[in-house]
Protein backbone atom coordinates (compact mmCIF):
# COMPACT_ATOMS: atom_id res chain seq x y z
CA UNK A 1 -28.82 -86.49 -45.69
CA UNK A 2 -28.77 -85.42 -49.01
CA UNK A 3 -26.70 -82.87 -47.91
CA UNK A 4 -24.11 -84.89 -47.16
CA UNK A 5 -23.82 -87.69 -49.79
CA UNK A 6 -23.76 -85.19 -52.13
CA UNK A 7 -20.87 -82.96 -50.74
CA UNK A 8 -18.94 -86.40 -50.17
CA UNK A 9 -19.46 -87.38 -54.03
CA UNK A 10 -17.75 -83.57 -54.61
CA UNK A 11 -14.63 -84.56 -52.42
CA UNK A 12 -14.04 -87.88 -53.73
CA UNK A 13 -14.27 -86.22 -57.30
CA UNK A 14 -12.07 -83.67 -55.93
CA UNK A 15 -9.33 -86.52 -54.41
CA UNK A 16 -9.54 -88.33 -57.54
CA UNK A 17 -8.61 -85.27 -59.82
CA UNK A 18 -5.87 -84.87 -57.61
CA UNK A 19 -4.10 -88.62 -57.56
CA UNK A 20 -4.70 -88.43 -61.54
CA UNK A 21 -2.51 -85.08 -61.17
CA UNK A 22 -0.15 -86.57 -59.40
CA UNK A 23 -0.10 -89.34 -61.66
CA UNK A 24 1.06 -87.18 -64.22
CA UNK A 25 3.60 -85.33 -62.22
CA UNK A 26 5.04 -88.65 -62.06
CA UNK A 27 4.93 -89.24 -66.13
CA UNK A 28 6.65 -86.15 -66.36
CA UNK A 29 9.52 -86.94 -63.90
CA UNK A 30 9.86 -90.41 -65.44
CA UNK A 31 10.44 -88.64 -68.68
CA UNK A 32 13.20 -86.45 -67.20
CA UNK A 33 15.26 -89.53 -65.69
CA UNK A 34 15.18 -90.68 -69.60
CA UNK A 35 12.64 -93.41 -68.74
CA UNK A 36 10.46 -93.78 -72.26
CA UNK A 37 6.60 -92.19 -72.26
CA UNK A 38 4.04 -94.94 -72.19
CA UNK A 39 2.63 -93.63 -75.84
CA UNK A 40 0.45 -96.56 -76.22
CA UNK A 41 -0.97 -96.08 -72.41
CA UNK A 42 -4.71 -95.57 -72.99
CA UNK A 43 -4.36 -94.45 -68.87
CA UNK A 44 -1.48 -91.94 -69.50
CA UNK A 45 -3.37 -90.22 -72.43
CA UNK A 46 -6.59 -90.18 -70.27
CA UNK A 47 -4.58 -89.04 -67.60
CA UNK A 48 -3.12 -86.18 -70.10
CA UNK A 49 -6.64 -85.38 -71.06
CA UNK A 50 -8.02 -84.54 -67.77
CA UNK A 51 -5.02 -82.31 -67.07
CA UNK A 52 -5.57 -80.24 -69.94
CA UNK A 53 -9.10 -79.84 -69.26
CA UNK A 54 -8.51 -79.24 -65.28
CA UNK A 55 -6.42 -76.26 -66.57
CA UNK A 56 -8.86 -75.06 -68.80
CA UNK A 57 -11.44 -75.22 -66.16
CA UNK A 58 -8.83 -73.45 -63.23
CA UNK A 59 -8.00 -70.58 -65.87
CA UNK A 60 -11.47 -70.01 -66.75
CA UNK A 61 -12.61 -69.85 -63.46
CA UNK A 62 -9.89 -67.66 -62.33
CA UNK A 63 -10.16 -65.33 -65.36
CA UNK A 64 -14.51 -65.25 -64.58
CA UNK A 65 -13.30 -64.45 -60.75
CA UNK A 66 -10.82 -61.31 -62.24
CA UNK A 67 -13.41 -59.77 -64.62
CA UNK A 68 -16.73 -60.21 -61.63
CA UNK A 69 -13.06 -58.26 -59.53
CA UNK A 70 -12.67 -55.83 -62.10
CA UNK A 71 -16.50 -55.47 -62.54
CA UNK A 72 -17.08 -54.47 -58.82
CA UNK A 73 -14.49 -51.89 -58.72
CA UNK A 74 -15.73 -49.89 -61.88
CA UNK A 75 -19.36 -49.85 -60.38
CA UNK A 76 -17.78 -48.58 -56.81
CA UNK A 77 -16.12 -46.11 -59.10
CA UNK A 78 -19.05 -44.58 -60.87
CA UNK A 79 -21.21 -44.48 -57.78
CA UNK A 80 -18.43 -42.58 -56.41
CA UNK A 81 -18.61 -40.51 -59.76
CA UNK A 82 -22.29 -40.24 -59.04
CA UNK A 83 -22.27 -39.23 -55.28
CA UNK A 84 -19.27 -38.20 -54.23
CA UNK A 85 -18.14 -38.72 -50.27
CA UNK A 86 -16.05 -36.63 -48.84
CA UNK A 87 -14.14 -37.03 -46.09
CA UNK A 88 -14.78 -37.46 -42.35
CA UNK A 89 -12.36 -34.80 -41.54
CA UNK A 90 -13.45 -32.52 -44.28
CA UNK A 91 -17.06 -33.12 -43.29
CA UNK A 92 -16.17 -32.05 -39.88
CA UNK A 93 -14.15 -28.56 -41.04
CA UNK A 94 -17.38 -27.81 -43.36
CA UNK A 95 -19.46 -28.47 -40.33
CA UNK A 96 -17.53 -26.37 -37.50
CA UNK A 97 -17.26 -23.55 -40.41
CA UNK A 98 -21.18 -23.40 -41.19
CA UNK A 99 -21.84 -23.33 -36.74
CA UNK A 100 -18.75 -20.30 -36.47
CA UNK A 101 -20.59 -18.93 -39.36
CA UNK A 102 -23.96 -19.01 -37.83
CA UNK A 103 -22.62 -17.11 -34.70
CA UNK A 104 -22.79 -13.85 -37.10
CA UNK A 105 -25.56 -14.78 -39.59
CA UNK A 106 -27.83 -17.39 -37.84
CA UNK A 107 -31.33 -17.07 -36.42
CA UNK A 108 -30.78 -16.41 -32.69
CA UNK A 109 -32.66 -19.40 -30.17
CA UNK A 110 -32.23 -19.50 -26.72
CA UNK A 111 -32.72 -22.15 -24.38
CA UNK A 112 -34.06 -20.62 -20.78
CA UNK A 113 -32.33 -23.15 -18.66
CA UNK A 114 -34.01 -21.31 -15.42
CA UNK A 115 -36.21 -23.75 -14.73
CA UNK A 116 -34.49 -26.73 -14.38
CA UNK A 117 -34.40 -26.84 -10.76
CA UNK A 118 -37.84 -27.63 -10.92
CA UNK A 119 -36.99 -30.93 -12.10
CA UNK A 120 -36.59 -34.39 -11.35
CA UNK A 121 -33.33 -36.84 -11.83
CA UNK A 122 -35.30 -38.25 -14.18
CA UNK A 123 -36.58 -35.28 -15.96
CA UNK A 124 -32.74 -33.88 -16.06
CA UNK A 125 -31.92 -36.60 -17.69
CA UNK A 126 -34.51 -36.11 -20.40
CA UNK A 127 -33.51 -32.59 -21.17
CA UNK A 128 -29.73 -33.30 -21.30
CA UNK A 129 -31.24 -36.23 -24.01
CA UNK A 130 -32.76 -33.31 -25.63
CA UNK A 131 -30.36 -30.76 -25.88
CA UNK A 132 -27.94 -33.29 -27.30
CA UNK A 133 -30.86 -34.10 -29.97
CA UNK A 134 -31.25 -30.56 -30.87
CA UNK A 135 -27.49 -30.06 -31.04
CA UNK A 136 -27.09 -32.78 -33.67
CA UNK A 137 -29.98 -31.13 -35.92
CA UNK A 138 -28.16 -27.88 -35.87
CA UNK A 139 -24.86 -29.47 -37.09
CA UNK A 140 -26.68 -30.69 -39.79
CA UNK A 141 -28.55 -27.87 -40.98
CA UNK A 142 -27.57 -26.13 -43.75
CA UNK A 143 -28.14 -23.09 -42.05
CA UNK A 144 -27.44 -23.62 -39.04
CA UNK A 145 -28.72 -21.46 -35.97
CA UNK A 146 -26.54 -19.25 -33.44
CA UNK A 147 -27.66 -21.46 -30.21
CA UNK A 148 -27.70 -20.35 -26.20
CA UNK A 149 -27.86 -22.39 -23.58
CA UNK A 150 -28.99 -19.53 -20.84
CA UNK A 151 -28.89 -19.54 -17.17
CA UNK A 152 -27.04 -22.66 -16.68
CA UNK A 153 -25.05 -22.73 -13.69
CA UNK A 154 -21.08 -24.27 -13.89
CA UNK A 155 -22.18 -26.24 -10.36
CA UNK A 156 -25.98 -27.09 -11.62
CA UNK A 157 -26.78 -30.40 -11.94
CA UNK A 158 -28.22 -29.99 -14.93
CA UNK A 159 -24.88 -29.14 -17.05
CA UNK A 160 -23.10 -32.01 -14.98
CA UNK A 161 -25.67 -34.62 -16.55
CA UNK A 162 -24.82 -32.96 -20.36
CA UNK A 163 -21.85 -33.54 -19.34
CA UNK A 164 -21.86 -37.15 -18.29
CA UNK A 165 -24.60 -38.23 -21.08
CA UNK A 166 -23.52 -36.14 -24.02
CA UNK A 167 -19.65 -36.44 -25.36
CA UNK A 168 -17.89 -33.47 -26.10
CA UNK A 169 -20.70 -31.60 -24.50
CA UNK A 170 -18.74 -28.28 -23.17
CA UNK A 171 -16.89 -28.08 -27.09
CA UNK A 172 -20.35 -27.71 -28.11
CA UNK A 173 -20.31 -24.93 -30.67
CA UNK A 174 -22.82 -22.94 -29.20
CA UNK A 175 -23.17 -20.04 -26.32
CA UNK A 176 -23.21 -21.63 -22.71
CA UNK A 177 -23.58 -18.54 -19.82
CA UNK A 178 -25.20 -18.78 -16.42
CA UNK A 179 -27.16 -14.93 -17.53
CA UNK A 180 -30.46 -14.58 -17.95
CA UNK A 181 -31.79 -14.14 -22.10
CA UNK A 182 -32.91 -10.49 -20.69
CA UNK A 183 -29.08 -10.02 -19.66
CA UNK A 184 -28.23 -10.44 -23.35
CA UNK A 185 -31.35 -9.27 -25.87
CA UNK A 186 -33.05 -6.04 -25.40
CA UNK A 187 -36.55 -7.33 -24.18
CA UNK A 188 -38.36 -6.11 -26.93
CA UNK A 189 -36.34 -8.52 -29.59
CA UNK A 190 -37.42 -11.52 -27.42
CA UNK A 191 -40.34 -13.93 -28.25
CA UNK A 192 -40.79 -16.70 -25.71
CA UNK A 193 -42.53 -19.48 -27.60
CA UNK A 194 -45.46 -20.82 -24.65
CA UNK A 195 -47.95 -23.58 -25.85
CA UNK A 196 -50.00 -21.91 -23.63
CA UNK A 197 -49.73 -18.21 -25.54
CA UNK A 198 -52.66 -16.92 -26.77
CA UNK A 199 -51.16 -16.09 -29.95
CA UNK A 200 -50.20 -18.10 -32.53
CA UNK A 201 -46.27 -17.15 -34.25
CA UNK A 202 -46.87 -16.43 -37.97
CA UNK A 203 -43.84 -15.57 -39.27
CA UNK A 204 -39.73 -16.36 -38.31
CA UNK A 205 -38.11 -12.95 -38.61
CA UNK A 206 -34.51 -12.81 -38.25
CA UNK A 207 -34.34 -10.45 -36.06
CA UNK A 208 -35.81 -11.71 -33.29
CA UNK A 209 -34.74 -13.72 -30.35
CA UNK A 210 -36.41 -17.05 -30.23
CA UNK A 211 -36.49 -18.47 -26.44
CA UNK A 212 -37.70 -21.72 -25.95
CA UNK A 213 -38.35 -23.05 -22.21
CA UNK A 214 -35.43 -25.73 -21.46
CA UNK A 215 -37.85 -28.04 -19.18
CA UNK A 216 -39.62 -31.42 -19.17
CA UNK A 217 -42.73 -31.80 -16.45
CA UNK A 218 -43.71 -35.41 -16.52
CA UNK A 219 -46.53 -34.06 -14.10
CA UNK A 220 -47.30 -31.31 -16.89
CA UNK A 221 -47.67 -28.51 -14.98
CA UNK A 222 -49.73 -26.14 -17.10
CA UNK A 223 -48.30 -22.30 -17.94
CA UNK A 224 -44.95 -22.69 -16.25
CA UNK A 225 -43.49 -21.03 -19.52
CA UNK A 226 -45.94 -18.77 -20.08
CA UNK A 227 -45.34 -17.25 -16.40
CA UNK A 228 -41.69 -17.08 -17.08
CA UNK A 229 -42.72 -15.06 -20.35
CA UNK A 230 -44.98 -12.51 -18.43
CA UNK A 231 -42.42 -12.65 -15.55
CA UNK A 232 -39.68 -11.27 -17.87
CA UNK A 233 -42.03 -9.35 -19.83
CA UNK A 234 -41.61 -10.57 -22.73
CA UNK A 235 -43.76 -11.23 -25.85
CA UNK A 236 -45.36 -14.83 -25.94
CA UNK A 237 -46.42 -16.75 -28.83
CA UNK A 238 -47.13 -20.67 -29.64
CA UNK A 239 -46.52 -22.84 -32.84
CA UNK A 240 -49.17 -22.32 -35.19
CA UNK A 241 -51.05 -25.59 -34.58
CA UNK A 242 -54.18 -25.21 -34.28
CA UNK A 243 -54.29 -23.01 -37.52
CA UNK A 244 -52.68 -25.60 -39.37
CA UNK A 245 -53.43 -29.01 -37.73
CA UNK A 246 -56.69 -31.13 -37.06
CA UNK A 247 -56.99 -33.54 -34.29
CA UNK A 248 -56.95 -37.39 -35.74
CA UNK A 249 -58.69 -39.99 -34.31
CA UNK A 250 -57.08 -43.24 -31.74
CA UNK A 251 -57.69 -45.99 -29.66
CA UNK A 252 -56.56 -43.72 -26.82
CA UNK A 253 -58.48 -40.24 -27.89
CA UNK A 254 -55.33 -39.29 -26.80
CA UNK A 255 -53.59 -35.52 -28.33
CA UNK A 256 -51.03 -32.94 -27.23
CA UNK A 257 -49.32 -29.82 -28.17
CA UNK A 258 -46.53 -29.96 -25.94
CA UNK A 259 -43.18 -30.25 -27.75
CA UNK A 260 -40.06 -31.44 -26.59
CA UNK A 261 -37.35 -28.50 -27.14
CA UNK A 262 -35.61 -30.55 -29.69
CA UNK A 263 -39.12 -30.88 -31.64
CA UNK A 264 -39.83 -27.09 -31.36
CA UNK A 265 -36.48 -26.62 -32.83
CA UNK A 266 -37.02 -28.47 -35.87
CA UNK A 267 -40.33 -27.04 -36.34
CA UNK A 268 -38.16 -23.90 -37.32
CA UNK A 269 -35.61 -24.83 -38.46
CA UNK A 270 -37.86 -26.55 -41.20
CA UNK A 271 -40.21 -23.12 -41.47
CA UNK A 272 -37.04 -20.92 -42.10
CA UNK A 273 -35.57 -24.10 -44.83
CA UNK A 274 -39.28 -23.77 -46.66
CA UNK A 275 -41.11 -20.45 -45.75
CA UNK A 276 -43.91 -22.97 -45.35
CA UNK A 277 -45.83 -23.46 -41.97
CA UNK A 278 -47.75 -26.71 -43.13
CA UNK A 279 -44.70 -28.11 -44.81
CA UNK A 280 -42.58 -27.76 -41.30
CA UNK A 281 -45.19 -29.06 -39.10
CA UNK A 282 -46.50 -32.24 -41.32
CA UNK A 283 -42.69 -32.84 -41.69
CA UNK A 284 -41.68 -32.19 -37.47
CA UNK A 285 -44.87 -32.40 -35.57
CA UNK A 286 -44.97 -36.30 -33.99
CA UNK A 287 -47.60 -38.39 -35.24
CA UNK A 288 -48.29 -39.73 -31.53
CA UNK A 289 -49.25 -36.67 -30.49
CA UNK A 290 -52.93 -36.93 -31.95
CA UNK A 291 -52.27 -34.11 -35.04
CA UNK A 292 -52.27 -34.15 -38.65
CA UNK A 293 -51.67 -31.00 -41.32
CA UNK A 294 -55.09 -29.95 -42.20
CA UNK A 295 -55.21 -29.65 -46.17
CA UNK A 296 -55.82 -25.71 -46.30
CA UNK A 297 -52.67 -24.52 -47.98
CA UNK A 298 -49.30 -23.39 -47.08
CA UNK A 299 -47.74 -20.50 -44.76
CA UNK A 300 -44.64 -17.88 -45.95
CA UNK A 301 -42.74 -17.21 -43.33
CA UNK A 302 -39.68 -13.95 -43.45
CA UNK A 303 -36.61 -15.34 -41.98
């Protein structure tokens, strides 16, 4: 209620500046017909009064709302000094630039696509989330990796969900071929990363082949990637975790080591940015999953 009465006393202040203005308008025209100026009106030098202070107050307001203008725009101006943005489209050259660049220089990953029959609607659907997921953290690297996407049939109905859930999918910049890793890298360059390998990867060297296993098993089907590994014959190693993590405690007693392929990518993508082991996985490693970085130092890693 209070509200109200006191936005009404505003208007009728407001309609009764007006009629004095008008008022005056009408003091002023009477003086152009030749009609004499009431001097001795107490009223019409009120009336005068008010004007000049209305005006006052309009000009000052209007000069306040020009300087708070002019204020904004210098502070948008030396933020811009500050941090400067570039473009969308020249973002977007600098990107595709760093990915062609990486097809020469970058650390080679593969995704082993040859198990997605295996999998459920559902569990497509997942890995196409995935893939997307790990795409976007390569276009942001700095240093971007040279990606495959391995065994991957044109009629699967695995590529047809990227496809459908991921725009742009097929002008990813990366390597999309329905061969096998082995029909690419000699088999000796090749290390399949298995959470299920008895040994533990400690160092990124660039001149290796990094294959991770493109599949999610929401029934967790133990050493499906390891097989694959001893199936191509090729040399199997896991994430470092238990050398560098400790389990924590929860309401669930709940904890994991398997990675989605997205999470495994960041893992090393963050050991080749650092050199650093414990850095990458406190930084990459989900905190669901039941692990913390054990305080025991850090790893240097060649890439």
């Amino acid at each position: 209620m209070t509200a109200i009465v006191s936005e009404s006393s505003e208007e009728h202040a407001s309609v009764l500046e007006m009629i004095e203005l008008l008022q005056i308008d009408v003091l002023e025209e009477e003086v152009l017909q030749g009609k004499p100026e009431r001097e001795h009106d107490p009223f019409s030098k009120n009336v005068l009064r008010k004007q000049r202070h209305w005006e006052r107050k309009l000009a000052a307001r209007k000069s306040k709302r020009k300087e708070e203008k002019l204020r904004r725009k210098l502070n948008r101006h030396s933020e811009d000094m500050a941090h400067p943005q570039l473009s969308k489209r020249i973002m977007k050259a600098v990107t595709k630039e760093r990915l062609a660049e990486a097809r020469f220089s970058g650390l080679k990953v593969c995704i082993d696509l040859s198990m997605s029959h295996r999998m459920s609607d559902k569990e497509t659907s997942r890995l196409a989330a995935q893939l997307r997921r790990l795409y976007g953290s390569n276009k942001r690297a700095s240093k971007p990796f040279h990606l495959f996407l391995t065994s991957l049939g044109e009629d699967s109905r695995l590529l047809a969900e990227c496809v459908r859930m991921n725009a742009g999918f097929l002008n990813y910049t990366m390597e999309r071929t329905e061969q096998s890793c082995l029909d690419i890298f000699p088999p000796e360059n090749i290390i399949y990363l298995s959470p299920d390998a008895e040994e533990a990867l400690e160092r990124v060297d660039q001149d290796k082949v990094y294959v991770l296993g493109g599949l999610v098993d929401e029934s967790v089907q133990k050493t499906l990637s390891l097989c694959r590994a001893k199936e191509a014959g090729v040399h199997a190693a896991r994430l470092p975790i238990d050398q560098y993590m400790q389990k924590t405690a929860n309401s669930k007693n709940f904890h994991s080591k398997i990675l989605a392929i997205n999470q495994v990518f960041d893992i090393l993508m963050a050991v080749c940015d650092t050199g650093s082991w414990t850095h990458a996985l406190d930084k990459c490693f989900p905190r669901g999953k039941g692990y913390e970085v054990a305080q025991h130092g850090h790893s240097t890693c060649e890439s």
